[in-house]
PDB file of N, CA and C in Angstrom:
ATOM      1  N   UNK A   1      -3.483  10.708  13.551  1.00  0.00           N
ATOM      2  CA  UNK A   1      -2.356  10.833  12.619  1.00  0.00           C
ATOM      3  C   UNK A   1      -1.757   9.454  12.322  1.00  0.00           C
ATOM      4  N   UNK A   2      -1.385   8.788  13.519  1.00  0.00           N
ATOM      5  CA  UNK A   2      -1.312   7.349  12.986  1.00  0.00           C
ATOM      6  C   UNK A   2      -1.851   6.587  12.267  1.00  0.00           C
ATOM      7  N   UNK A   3      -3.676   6.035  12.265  1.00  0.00           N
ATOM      8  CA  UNK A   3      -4.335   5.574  11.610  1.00  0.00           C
ATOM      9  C   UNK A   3      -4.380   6.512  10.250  1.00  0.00           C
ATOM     10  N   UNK A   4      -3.909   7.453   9.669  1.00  0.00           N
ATOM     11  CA  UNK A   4      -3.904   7.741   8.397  1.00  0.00           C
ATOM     12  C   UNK A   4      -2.406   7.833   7.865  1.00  0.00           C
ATOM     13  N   UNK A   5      -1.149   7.618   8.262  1.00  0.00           N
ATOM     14  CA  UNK A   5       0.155   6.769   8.033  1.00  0.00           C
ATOM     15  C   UNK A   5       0.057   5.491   7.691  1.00  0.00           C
ATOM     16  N   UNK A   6      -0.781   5.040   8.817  1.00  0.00           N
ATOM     17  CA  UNK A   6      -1.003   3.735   8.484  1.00  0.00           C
ATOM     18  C   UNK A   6      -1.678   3.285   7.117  1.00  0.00           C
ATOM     19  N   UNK A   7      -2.935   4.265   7.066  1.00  0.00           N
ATOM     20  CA  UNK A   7      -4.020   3.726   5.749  1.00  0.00           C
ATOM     21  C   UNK A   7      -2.483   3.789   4.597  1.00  0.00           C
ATOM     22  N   UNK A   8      -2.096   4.959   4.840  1.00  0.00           N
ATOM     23  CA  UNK A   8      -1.270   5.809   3.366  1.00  0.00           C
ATOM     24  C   UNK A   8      -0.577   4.266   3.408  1.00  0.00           C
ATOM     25  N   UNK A   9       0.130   3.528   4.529  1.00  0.00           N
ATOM     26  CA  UNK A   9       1.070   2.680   4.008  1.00  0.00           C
ATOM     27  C   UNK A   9       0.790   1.555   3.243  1.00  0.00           C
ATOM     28  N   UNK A  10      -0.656   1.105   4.380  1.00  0.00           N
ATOM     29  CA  UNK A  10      -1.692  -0.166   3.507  1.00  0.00           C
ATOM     30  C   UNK A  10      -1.657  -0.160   1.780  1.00  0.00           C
ATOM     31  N   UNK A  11      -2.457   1.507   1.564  1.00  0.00           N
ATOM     32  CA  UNK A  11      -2.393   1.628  -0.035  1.00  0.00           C
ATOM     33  C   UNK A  11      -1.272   1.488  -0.250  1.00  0.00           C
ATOM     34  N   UNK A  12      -0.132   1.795  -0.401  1.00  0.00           N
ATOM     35  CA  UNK A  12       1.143   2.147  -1.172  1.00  0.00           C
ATOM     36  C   UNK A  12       1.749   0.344  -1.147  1.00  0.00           C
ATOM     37  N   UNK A  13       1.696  -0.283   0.277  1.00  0.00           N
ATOM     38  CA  UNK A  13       2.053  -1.781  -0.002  1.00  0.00           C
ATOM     39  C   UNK A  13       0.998  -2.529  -1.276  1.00  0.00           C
ATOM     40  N   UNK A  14      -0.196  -2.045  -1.240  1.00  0.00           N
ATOM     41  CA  UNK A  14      -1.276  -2.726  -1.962  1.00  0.00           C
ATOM     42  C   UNK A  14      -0.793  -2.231  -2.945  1.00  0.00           C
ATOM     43  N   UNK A  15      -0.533  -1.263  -3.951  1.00  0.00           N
ATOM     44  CA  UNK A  15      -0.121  -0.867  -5.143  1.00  0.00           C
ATOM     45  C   UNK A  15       0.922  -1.509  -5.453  1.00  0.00           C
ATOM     46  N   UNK A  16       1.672  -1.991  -4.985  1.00  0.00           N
ATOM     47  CA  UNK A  16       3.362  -2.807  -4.918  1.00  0.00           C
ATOM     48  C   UNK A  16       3.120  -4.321  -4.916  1.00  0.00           C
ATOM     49  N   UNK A  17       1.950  -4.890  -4.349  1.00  0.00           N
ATOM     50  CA  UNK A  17       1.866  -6.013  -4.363  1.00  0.00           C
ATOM     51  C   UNK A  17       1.139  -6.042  -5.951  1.00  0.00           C
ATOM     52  N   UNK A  18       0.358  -5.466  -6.443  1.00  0.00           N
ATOM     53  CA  UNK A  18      -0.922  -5.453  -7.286  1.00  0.00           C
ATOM     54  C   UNK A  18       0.424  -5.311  -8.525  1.00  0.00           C
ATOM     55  N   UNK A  19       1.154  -4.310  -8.257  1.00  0.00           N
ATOM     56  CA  UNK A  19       2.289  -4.482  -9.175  1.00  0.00           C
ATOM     57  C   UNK A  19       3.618  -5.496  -9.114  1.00  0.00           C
ATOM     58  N   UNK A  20       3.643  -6.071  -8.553  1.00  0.00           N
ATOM     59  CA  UNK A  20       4.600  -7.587  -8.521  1.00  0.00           C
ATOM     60  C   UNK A  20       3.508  -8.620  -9.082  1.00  0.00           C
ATOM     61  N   UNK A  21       2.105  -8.506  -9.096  1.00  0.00           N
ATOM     62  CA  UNK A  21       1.456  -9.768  -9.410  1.00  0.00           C
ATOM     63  C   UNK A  21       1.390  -9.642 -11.629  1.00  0.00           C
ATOM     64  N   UNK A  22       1.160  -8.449 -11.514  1.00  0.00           N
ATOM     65  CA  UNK A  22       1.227  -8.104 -13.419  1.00  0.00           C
ATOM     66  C   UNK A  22       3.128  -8.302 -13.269  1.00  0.00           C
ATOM     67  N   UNK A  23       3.525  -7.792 -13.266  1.00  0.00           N
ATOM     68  CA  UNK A  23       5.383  -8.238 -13.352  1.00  0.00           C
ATOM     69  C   UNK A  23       5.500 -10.097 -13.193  1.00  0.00           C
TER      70      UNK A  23
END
């Protein structure tokens, strides 16, 4: 359960970074 909190958080920071770099 942890290691898939974790993945979920990886993606969701990666979508946020990927979107501050187009902004």
């Amino acid at each position: 359960m942890v290691s898939n909190s974790t993945l979920y958080t990886t993606q969701l920071y990666r979508l946020i970074f990927s979107a501050h770099i187009l902004l």
